[in-house]
N, C-alpha and C. Protein backbone atom coordinates (compact mmCIF):
# COMPACT_ATOMS: atom_id res chain seq x y z
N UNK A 1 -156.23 -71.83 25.33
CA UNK A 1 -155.76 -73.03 25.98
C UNK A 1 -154.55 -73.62 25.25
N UNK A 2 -154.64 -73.34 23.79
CA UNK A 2 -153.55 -74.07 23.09
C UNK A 2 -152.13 -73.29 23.54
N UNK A 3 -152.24 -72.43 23.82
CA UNK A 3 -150.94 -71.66 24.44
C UNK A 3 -150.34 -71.90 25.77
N UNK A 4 -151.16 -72.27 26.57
CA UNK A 4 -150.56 -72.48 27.90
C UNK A 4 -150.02 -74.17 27.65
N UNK A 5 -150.63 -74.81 26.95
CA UNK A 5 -150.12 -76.49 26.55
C UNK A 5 -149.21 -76.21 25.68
N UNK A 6 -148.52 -75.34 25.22
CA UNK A 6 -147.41 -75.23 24.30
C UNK A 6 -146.16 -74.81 25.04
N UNK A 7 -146.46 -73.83 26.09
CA UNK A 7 -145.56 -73.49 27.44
C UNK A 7 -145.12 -74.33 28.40
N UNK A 8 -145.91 -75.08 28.54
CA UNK A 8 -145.42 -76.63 29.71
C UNK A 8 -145.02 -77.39 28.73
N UNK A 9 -145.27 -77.70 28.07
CA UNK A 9 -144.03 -78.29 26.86
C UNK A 9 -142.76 -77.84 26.61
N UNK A 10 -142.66 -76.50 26.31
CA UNK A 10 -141.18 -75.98 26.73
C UNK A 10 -140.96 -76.03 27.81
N UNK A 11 -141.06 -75.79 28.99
CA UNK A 11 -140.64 -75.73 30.32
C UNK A 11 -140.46 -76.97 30.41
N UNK A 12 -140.77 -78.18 30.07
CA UNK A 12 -141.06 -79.78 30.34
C UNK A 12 -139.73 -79.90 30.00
N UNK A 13 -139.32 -79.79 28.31
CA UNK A 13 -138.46 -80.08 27.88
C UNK A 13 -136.93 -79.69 28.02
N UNK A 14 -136.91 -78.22 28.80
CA UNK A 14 -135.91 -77.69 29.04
C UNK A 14 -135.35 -78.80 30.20
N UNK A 15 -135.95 -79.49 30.66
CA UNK A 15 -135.34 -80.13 31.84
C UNK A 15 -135.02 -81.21 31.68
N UNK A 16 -135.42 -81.89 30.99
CA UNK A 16 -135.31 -83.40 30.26
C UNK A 16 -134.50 -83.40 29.43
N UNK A 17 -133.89 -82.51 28.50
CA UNK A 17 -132.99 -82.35 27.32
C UNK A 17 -131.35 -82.61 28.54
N UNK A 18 -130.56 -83.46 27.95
CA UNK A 18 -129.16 -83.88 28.59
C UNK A 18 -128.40 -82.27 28.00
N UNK A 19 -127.73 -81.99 29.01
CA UNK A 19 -126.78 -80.81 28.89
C UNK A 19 -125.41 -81.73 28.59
N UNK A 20 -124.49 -81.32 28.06
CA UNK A 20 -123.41 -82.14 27.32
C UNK A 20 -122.58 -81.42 28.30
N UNK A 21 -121.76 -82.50 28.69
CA UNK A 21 -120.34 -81.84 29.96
C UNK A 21 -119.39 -82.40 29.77
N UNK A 22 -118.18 -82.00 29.21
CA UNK A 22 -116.81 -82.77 29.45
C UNK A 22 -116.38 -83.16 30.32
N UNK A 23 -115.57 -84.69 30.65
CA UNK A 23 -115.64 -85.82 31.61
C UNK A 23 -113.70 -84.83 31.70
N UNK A 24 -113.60 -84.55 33.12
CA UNK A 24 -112.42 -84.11 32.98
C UNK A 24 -111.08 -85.91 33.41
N UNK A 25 -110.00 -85.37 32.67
CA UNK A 25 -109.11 -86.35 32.65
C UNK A 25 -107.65 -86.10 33.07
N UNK A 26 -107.02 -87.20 33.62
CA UNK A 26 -106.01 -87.13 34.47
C UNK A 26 -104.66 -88.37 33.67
N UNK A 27 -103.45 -88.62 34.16
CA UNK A 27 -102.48 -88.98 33.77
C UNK A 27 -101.77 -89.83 35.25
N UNK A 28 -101.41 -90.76 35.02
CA UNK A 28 -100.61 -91.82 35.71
C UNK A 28 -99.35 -92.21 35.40
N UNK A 29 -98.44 -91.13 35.74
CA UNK A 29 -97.05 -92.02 34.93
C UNK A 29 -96.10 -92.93 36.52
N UNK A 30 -95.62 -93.55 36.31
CA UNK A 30 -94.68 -94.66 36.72
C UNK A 30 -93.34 -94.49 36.00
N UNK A 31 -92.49 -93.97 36.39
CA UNK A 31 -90.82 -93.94 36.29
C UNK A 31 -90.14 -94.28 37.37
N UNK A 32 -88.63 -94.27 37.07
CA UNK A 32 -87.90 -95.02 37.49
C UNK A 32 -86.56 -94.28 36.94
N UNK A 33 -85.22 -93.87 37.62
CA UNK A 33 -83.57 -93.47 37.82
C UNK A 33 -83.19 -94.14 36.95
N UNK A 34 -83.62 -95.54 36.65
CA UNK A 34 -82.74 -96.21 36.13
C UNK A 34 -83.63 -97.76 35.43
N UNK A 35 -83.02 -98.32 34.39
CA UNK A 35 -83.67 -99.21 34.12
C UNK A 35 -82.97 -100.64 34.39
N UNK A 36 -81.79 -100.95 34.72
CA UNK A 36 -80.89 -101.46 34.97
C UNK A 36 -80.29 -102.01 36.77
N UNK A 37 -80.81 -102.69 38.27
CA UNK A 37 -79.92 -102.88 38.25
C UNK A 37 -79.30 -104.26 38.84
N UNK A 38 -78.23 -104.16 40.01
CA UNK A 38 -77.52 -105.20 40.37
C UNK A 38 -78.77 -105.50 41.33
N UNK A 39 -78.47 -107.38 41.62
CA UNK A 39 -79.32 -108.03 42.49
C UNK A 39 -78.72 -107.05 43.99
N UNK A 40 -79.56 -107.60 45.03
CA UNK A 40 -79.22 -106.62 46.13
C UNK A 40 -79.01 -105.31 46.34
N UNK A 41 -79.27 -104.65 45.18
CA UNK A 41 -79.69 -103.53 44.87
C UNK A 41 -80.62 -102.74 44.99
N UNK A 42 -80.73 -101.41 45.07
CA UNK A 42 -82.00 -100.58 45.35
C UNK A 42 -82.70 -100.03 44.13
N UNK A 43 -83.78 -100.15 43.91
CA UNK A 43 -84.22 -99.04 42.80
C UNK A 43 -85.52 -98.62 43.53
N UNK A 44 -85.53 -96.98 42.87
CA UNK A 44 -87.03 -96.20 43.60
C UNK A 44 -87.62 -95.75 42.42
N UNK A 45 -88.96 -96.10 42.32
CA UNK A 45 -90.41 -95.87 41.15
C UNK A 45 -91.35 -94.74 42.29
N UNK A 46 -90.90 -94.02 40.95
CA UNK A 46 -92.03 -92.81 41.18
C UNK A 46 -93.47 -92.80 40.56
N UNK A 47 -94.85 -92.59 41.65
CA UNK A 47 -95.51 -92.84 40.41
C UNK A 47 -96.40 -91.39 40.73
N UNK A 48 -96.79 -90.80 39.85
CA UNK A 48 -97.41 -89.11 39.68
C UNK A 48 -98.53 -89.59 39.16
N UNK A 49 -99.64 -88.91 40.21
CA UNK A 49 -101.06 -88.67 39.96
C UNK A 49 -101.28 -87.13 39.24
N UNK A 50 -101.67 -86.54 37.98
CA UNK A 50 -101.50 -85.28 37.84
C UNK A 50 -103.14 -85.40 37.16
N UNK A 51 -104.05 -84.10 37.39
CA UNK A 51 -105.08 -83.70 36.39
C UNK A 51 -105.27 -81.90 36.41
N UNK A 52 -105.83 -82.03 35.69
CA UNK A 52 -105.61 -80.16 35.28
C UNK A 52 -106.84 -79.95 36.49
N UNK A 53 -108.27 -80.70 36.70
CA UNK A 53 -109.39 -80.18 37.27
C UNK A 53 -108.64 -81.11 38.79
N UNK A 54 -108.85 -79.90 39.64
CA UNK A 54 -108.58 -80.76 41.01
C UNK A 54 -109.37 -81.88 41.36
N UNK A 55 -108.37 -82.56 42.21
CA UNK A 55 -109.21 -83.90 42.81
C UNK A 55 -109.69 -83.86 44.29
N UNK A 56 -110.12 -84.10 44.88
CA UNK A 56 -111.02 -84.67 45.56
C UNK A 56 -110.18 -85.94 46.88
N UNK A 57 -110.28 -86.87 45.97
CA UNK A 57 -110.03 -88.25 46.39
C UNK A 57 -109.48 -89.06 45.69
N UNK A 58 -108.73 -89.97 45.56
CA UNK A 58 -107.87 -91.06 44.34
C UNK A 58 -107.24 -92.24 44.98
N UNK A 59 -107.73 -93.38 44.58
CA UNK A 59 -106.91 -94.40 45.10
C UNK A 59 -106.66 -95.38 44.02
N UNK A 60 -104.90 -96.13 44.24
CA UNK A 60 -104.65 -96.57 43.12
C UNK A 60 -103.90 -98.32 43.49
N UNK A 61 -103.25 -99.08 42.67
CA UNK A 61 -102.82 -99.97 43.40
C UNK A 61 -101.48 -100.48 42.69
N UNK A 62 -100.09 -100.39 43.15
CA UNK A 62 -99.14 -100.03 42.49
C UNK A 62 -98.92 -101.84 42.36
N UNK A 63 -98.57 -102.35 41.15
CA UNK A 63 -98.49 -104.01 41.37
C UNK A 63 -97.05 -104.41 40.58
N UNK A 64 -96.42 -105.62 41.20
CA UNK A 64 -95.48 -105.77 41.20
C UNK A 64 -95.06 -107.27 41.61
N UNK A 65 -93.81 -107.78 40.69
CA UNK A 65 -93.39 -109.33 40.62
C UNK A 65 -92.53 -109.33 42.01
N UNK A 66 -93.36 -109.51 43.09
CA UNK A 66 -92.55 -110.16 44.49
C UNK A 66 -91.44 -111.49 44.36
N UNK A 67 -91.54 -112.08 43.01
CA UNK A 67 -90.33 -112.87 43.12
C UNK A 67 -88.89 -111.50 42.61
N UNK A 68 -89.26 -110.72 41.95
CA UNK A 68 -88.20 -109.87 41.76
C UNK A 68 -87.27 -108.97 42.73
N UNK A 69 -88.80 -108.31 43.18
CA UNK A 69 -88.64 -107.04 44.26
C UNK A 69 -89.15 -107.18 45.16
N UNK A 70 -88.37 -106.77 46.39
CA UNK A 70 -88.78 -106.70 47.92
C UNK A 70 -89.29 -104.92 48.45
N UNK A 71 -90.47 -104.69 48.25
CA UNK A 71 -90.89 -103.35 48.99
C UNK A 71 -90.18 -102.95 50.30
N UNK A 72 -88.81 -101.74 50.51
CA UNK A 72 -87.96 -101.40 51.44
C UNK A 72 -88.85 -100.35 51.87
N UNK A 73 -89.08 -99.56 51.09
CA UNK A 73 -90.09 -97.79 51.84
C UNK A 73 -90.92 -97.30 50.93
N UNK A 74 -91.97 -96.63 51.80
CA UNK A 74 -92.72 -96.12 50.66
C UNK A 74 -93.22 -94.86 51.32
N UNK A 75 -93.67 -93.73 50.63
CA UNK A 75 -94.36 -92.61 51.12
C UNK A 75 -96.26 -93.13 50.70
N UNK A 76 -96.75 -94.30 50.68
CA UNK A 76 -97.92 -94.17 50.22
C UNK A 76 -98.35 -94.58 51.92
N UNK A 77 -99.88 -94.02 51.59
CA UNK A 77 -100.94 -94.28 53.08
C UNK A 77 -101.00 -95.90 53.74
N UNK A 78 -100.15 -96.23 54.52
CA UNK A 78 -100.27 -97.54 55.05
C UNK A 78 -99.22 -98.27 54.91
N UNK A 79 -98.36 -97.32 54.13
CA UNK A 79 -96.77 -97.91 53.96
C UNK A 79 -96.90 -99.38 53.20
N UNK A 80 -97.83 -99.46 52.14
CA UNK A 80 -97.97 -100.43 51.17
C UNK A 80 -98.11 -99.89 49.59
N UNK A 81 -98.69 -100.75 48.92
CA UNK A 81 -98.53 -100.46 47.45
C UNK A 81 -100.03 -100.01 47.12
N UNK A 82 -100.51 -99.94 48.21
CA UNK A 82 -102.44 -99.22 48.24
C UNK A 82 -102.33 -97.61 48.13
N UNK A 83 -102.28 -96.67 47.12
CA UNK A 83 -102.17 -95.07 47.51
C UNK A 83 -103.88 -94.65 47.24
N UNK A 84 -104.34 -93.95 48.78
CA UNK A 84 -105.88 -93.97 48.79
C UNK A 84 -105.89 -92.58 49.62
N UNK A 85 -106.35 -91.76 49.20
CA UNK A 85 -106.17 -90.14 50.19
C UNK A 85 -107.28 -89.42 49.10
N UNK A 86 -107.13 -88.05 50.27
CA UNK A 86 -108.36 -87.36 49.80
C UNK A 86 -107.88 -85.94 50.19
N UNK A 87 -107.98 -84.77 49.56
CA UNK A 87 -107.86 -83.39 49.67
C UNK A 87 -109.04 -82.56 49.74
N UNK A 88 -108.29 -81.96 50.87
CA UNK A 88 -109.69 -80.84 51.83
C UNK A 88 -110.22 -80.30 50.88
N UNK A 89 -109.23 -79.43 49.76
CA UNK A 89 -109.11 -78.23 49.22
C UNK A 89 -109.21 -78.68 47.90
N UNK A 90 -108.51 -80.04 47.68
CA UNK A 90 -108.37 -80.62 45.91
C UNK A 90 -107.24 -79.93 45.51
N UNK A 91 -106.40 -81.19 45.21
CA UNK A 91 -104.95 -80.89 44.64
C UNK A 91 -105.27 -81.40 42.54
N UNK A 92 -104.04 -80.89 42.20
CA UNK A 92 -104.06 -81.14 40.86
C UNK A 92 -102.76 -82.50 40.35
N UNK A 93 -102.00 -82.33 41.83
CA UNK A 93 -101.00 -83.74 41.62
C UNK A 93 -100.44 -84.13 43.03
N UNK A 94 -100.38 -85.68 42.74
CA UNK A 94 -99.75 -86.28 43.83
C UNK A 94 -98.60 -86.95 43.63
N UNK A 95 -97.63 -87.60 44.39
CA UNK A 95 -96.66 -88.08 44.28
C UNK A 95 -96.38 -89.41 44.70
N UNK A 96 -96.03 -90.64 44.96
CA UNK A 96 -95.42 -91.30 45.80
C UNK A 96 -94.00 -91.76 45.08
N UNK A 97 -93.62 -92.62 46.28
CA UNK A 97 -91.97 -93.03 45.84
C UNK A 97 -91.86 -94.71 46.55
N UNK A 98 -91.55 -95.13 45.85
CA UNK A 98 -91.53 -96.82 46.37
C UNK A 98 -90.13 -97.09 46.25
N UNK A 99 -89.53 -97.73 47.20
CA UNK A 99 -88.13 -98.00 46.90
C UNK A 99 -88.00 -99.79 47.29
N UNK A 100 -87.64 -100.35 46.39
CA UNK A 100 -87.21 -101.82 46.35
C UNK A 100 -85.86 -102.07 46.40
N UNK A 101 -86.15 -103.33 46.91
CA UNK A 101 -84.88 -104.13 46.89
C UNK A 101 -84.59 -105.51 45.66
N UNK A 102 -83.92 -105.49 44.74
CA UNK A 102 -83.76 -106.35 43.85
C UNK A 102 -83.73 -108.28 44.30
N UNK A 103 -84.45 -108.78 43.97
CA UNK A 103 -83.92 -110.47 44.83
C UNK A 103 -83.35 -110.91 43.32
N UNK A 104 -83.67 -111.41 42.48
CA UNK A 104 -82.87 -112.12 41.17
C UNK A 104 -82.98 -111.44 40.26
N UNK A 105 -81.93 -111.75 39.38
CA UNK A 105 -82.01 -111.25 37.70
C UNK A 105 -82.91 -112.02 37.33
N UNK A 106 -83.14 -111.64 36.31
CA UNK A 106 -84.44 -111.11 35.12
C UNK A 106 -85.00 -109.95 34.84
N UNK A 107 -86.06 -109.93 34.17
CA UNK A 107 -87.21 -108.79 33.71
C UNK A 107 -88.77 -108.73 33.93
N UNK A 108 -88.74 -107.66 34.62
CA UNK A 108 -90.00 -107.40 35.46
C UNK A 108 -90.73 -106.58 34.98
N UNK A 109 -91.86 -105.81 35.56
CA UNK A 109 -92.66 -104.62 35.16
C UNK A 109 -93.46 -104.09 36.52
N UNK A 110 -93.35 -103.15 36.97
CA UNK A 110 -93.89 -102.12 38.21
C UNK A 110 -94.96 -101.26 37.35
N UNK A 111 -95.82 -101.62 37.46
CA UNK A 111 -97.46 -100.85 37.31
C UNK A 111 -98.56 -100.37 38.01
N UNK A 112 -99.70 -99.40 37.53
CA UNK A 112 -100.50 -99.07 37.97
C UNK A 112 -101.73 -99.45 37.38
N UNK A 113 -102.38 -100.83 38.37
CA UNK A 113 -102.96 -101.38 37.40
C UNK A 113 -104.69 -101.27 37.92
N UNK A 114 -104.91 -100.58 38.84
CA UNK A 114 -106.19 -100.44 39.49
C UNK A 114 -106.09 -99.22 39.69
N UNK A 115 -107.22 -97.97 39.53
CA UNK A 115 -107.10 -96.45 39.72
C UNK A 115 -108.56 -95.95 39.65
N UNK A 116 -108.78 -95.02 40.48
CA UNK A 116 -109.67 -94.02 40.24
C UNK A 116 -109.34 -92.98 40.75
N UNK A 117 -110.14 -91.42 40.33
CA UNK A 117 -110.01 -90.03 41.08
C UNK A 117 -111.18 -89.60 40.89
N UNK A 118 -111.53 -88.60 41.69
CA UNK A 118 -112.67 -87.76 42.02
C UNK A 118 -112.43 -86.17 41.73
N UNK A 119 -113.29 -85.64 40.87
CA UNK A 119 -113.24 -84.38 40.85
C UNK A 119 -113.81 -83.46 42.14
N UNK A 120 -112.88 -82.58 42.42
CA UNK A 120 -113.39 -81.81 43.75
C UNK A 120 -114.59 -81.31 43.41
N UNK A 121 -115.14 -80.43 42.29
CA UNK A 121 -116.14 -79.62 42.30
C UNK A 121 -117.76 -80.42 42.51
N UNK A 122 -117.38 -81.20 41.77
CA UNK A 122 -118.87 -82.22 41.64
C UNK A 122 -118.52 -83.46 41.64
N UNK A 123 -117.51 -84.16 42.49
CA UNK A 123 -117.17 -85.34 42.29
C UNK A 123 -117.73 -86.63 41.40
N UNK A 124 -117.50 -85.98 40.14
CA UNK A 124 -117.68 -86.64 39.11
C UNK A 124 -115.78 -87.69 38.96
N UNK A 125 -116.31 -88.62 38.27
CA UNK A 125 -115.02 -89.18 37.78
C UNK A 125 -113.90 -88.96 36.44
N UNK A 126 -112.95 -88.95 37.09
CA UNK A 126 -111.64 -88.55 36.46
C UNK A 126 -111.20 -89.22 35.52
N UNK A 127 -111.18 -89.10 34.28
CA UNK A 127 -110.40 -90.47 33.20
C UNK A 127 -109.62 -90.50 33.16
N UNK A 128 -108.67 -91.40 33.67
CA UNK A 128 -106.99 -91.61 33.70
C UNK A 128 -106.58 -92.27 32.77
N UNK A 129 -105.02 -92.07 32.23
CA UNK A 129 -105.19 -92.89 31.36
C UNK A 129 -103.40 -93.05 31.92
């Protein structure tokens, strides 16, 4: 008897013991042509979703001083500063392009300040940084 209670103990435990999995991780950059320019002017911010493990799904929220800049075009879903999409297949990078219009001098900052992604395989979450 002491043998078969020593066997459901291993079998018990094999299942209960946490398997250790690396959290896969991704990158958000925000650039820009130029850092510089005239009021009434155009500038276009690129911002790149990239991760090595495909994604799934990702939505992000590009934010920005409306006393500065006026949003002229954008390639994001809804033609706003919301980028929210999802891949059949799972891509490893995305793109958008925002193009503004300058209203006054000063100094501003165009960010990505809300984000998540989804891993295609097991839609686990993506650490962006």
């Amino acid at each position: 008897m002491k043998k078969i209670k020593y066997f459901i103990i291993v079998v018990i435990s094999l299942f209960i013991i946490p398997l250790t999995v690396n959290a896969a991780s991704g990158t958000i950059k925000v650039t820009s042509t130029t850092s510089r320019v005239v009021v009434g002017n155009k500038i276009t911010f690129t911002v790149t979703l990239s991760s090595l493990t495909p994604m799934i799904s990702w939505e992000m929220d590009l934010n920005y001083d409306r006393n500065y800049l006026e949003l002229v075009s954008t390639n994001s879903e809804g033609n706003g500063t919301r980028m929210v999409s999802s891949s059949a297949s799972g891509t490893t990078k995305k793109t958008y392009t925002f193009t503004f219009k300058t209203k006054k001098t000063g100094s501003t900052t165009v960010k990505v300040d809300t984000y998540d992604a989804y891993a295609f395989d097991d839609l686990s979450k993506i650490n962006l940084s």
